[in-house]
N, C-alpha and C. Protein backbone atom coordinates (compact mmCIF):
# COMPACT_ATOMS: atom_id res chain seq x y z
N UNK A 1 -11.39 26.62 37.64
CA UNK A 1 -10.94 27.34 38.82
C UNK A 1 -10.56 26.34 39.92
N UNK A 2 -9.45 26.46 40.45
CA UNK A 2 -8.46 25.58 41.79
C UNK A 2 -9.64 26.14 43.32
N UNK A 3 -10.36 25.26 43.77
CA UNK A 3 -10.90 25.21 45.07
C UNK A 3 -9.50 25.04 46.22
N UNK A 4 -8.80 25.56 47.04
CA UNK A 4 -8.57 25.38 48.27
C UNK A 4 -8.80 25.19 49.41
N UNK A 5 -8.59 24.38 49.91
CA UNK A 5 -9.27 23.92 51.58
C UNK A 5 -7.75 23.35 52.62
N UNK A 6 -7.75 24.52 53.69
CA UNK A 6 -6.99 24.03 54.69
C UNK A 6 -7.84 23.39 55.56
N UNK A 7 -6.44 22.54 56.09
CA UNK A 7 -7.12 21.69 57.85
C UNK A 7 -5.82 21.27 57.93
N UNK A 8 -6.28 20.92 59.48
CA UNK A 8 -4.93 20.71 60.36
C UNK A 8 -4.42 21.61 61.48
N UNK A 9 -5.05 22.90 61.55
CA UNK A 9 -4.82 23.56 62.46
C UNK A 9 -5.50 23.47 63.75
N UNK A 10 -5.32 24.27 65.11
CA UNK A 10 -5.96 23.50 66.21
C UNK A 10 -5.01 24.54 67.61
N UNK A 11 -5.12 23.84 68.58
CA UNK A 11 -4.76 24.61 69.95
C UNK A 11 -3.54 23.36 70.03
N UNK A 12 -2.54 24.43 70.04
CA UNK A 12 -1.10 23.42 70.85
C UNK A 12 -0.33 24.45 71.57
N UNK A 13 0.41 23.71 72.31
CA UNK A 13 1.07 24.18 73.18
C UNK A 13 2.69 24.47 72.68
N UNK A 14 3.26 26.21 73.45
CA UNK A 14 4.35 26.10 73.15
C UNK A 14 5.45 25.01 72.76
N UNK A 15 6.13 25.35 71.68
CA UNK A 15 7.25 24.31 71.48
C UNK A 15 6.95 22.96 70.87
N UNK A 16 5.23 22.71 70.90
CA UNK A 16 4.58 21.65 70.20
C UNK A 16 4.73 22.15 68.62
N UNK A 17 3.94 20.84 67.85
CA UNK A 17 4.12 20.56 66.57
C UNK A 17 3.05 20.79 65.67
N UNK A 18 2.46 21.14 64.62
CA UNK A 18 1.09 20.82 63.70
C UNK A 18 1.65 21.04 62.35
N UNK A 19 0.93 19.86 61.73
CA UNK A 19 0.94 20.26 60.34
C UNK A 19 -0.30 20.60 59.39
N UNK A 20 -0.33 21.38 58.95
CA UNK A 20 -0.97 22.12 57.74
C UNK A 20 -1.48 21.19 56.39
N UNK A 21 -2.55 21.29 56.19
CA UNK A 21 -2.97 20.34 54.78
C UNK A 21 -3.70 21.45 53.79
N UNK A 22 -3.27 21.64 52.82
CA UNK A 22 -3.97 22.35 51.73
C UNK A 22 -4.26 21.78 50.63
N UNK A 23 -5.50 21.28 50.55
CA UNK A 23 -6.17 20.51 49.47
C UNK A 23 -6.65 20.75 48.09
N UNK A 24 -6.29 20.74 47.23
CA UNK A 24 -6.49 21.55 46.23
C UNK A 24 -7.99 20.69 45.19
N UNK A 25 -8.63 21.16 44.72
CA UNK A 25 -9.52 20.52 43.89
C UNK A 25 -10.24 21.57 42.63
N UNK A 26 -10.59 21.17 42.12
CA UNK A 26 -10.82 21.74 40.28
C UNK A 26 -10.63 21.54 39.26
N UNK A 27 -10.10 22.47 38.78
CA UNK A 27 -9.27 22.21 37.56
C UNK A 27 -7.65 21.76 37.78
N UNK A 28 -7.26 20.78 36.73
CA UNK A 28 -5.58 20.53 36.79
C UNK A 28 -4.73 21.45 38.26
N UNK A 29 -4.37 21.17 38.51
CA UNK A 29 -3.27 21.54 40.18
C UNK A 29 -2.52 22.04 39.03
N UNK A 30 -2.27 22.88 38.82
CA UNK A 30 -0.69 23.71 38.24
C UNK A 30 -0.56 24.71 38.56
N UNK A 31 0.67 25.46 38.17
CA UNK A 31 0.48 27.10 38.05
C UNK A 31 2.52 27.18 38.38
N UNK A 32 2.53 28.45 39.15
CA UNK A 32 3.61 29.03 39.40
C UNK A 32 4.52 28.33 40.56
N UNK A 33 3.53 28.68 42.10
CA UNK A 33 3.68 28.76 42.95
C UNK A 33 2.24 28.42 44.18
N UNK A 34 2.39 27.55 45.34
CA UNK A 34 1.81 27.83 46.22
C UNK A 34 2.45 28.19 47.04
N UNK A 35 1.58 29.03 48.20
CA UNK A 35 2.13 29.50 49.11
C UNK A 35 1.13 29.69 50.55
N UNK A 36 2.07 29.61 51.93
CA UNK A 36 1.43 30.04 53.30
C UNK A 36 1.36 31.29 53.47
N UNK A 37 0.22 31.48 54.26
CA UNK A 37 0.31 33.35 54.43
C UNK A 37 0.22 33.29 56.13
N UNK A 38 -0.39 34.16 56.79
CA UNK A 38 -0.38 33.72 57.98
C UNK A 38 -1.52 35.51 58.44
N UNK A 39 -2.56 35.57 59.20
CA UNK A 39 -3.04 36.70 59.42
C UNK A 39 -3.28 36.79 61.35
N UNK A 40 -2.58 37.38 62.58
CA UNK A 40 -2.85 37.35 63.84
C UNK A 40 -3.36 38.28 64.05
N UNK A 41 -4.37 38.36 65.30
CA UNK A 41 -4.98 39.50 65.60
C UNK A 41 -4.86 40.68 65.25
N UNK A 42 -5.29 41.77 64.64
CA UNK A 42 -4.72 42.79 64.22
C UNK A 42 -3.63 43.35 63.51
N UNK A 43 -3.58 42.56 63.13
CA UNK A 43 -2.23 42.67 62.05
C UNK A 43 -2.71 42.57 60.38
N UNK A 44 -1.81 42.44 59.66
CA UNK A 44 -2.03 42.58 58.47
C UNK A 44 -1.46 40.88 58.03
N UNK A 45 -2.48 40.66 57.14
CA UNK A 45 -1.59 39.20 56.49
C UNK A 45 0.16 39.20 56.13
N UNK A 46 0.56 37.85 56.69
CA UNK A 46 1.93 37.93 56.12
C UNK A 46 2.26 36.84 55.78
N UNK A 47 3.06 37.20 54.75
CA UNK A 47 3.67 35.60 53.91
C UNK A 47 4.39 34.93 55.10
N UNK A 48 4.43 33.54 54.97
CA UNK A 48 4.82 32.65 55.69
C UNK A 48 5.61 31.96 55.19
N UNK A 49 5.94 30.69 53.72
CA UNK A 49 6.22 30.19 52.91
C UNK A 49 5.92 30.15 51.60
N UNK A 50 6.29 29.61 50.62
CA UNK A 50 6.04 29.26 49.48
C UNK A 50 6.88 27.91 48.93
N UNK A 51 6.52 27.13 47.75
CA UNK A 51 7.35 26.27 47.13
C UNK A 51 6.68 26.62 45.46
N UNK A 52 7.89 26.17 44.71
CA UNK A 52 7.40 26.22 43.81
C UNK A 52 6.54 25.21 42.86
N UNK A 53 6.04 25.34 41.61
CA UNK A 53 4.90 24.04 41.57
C UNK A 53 5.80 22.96 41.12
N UNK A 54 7.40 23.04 40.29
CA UNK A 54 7.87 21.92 40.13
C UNK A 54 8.47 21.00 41.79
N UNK A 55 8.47 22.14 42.81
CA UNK A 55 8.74 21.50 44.12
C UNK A 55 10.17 21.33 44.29
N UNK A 56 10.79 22.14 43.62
CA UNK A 56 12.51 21.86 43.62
C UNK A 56 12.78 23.19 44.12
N UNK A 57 12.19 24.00 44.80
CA UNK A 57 12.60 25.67 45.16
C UNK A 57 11.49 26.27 46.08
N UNK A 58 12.04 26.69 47.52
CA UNK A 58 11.19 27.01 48.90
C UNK A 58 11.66 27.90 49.75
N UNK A 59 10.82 28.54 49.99
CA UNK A 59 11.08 29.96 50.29
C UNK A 59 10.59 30.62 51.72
N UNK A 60 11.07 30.89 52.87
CA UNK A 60 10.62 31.11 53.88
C UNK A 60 11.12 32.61 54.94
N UNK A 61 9.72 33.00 55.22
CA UNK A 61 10.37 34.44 56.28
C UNK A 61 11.15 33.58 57.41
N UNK A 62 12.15 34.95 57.41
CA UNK A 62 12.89 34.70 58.68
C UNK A 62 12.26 33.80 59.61
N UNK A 63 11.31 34.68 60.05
CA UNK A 63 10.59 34.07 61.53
C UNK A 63 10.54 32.66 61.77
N UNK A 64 10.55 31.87 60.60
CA UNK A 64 9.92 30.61 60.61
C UNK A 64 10.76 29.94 60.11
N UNK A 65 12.12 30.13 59.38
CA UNK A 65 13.48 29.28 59.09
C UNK A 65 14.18 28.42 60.45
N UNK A 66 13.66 27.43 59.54
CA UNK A 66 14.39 26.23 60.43
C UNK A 66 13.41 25.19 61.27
N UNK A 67 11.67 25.96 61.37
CA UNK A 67 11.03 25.42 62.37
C UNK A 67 10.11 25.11 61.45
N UNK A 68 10.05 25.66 60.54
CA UNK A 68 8.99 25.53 59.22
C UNK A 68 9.12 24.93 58.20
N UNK A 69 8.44 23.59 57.76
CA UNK A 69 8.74 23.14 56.48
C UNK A 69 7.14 22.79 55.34
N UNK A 70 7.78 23.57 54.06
CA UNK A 70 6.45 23.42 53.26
C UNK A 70 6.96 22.03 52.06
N UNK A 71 6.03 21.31 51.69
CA UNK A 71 6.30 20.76 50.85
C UNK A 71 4.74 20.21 50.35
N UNK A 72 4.89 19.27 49.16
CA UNK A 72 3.69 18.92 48.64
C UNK A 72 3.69 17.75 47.97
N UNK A 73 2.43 17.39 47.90
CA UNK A 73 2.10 16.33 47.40
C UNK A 73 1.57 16.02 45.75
N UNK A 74 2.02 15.63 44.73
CA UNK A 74 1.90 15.88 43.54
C UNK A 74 0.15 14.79 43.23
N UNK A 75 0.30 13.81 43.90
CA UNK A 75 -0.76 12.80 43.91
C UNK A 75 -2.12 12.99 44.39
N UNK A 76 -1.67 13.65 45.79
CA UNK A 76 -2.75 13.74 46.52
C UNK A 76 -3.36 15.52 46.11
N UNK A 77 -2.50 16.40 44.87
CA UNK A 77 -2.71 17.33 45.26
C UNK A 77 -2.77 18.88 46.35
N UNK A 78 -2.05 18.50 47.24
CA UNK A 78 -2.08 18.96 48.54
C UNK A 78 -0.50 19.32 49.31
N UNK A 79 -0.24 20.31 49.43
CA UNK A 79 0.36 21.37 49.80
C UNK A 79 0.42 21.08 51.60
N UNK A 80 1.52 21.02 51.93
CA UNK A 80 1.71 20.98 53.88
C UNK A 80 2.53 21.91 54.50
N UNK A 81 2.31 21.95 55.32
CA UNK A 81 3.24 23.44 56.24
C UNK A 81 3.26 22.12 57.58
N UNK A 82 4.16 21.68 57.82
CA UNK A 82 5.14 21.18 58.76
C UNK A 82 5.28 22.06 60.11
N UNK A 83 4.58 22.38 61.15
CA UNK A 83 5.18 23.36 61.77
C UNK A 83 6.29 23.18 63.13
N UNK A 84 7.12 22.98 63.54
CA UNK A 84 7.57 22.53 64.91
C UNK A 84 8.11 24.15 65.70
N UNK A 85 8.20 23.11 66.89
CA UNK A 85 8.61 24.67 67.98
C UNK A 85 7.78 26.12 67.84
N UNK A 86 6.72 25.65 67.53
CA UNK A 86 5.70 26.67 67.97
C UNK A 86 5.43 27.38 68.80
N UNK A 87 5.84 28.97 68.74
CA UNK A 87 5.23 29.49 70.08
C UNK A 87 4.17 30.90 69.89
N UNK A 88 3.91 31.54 70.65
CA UNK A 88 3.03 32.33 70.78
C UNK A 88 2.44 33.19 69.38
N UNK A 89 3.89 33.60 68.95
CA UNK A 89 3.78 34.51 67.61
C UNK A 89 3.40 34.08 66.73
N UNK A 90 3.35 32.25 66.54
CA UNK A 90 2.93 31.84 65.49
C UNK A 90 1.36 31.63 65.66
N UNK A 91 0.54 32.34 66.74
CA UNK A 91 -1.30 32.19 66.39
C UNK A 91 -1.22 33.04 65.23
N UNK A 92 -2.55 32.59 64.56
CA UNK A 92 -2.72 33.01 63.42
C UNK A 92 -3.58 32.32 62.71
N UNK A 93 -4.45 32.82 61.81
CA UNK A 93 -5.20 32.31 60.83
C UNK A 93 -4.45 31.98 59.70
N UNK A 94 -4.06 30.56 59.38
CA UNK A 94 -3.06 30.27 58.18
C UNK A 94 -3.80 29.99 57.23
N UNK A 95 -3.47 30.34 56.20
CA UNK A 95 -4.14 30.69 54.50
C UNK A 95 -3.17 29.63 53.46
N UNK A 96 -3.82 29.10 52.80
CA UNK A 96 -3.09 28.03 51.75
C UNK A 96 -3.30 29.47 50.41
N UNK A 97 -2.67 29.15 49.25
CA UNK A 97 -3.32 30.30 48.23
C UNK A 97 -1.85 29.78 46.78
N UNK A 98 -2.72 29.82 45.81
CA UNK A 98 -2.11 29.32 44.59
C UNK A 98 -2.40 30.08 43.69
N UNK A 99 -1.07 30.59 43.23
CA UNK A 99 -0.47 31.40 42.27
C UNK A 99 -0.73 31.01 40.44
N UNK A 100 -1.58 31.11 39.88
CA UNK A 100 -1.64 30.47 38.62
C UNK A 100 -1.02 31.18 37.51
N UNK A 101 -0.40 32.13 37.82
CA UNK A 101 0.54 33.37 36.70
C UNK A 101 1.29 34.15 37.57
N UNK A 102 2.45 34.06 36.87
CA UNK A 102 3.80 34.67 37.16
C UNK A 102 3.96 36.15 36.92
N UNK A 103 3.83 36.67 38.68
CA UNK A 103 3.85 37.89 38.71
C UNK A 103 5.04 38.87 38.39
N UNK A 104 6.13 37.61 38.78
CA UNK A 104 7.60 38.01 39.08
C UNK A 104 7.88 38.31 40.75
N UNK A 105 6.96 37.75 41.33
CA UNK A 105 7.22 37.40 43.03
C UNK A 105 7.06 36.53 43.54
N UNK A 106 6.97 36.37 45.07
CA UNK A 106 5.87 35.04 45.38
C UNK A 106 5.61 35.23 46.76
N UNK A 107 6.13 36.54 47.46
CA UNK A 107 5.88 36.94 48.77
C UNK A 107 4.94 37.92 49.32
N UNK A 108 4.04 38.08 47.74
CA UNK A 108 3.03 39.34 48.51
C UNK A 108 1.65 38.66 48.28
N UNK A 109 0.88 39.01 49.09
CA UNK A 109 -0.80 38.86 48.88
C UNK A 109 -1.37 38.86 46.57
N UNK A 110 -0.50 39.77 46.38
CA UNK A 110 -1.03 40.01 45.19
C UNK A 110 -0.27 39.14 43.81
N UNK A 111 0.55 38.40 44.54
CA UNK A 111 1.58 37.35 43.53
C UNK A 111 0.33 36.12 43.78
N UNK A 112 -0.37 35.88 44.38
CA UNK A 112 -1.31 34.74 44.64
C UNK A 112 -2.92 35.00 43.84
N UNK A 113 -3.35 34.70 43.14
CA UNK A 113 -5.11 34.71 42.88
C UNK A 113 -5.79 33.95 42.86
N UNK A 114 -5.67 32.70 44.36
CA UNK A 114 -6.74 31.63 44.81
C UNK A 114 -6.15 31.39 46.23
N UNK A 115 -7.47 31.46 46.57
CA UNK A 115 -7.14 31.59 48.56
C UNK A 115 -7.84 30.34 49.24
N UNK A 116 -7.73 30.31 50.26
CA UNK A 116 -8.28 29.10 50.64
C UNK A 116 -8.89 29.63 52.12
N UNK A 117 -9.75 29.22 53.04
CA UNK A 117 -10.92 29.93 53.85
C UNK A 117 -10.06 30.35 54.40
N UNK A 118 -8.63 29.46 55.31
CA UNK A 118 -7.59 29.74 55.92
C UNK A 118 -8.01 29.10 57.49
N UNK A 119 -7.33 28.38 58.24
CA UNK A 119 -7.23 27.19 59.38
C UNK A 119 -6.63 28.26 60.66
N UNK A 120 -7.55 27.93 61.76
CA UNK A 120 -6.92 28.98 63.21
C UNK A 120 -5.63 27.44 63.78
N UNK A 121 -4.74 28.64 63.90
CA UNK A 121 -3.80 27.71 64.45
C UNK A 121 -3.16 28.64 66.12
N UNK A 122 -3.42 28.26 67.09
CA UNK A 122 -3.14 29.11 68.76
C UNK A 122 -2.25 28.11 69.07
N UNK A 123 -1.42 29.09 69.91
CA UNK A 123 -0.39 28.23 70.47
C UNK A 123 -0.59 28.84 72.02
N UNK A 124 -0.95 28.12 72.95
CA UNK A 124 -1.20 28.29 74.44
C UNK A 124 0.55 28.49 74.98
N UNK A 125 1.21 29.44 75.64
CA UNK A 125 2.25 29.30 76.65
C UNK A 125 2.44 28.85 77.83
């Protein structure tokens, strides 16, 4: 079984920067897909990104095209969310989570079956 662990998240200020670390440990790092989710106050979790595990194919909501970049590390194991121009909408509890079988998606809660505690990320205005 794949252990996940985010860090990297923290208090920044509009229009500031953070990046995301998702650490993977267990068994062999493989599978389909990892992916970002993202959960803010009262709301319901929402996909954020994904890449795929060969790392040649990445996938992002609107909201976050262009300011958001996921990519990964094959060595270190570990999965990053890049974030720039951060503002308010992006607080949130961000979730790392790896896909080990192909649902035929990669944007819902239920295309993923390994989660990770998930990192508070606030953005002050």
């Amino acid at each position: 079984q794949v252990q996940l662990v985010e860090s990297g998240g923290g208090l920044v200020q509009a229009g500031g920067s953070l990046k995301l670390s998702c650490a993977a440990s267990g068994r062999t790092f493989s599978g389909y897909f990892m992916g970002w989710f993202r959960q803010a106050p009262g709301k319901e979790r929402e996909f954020v990104a994904t890449i795929r595990w060969s790392g040649d194919w990445t996938y992002y909501t609107d909201s976050v095209k262009g300011r958001f970049t996921i990519s990964r590390d094959y060595a270190k194991n570990t999965v990053y969310l890049q974030m720039n121009n951060l503002n308010s909408e992006d607080t949130a509890v961000y979730y790392c989570a790896s896909a080990s079988r192909y649902t035929g998606g990669y944007y819902t809660d239920h295309d993923y079956d390994v989660w990770g505690q998930g990192t508070q990320v606030t953005v002050s205005s």
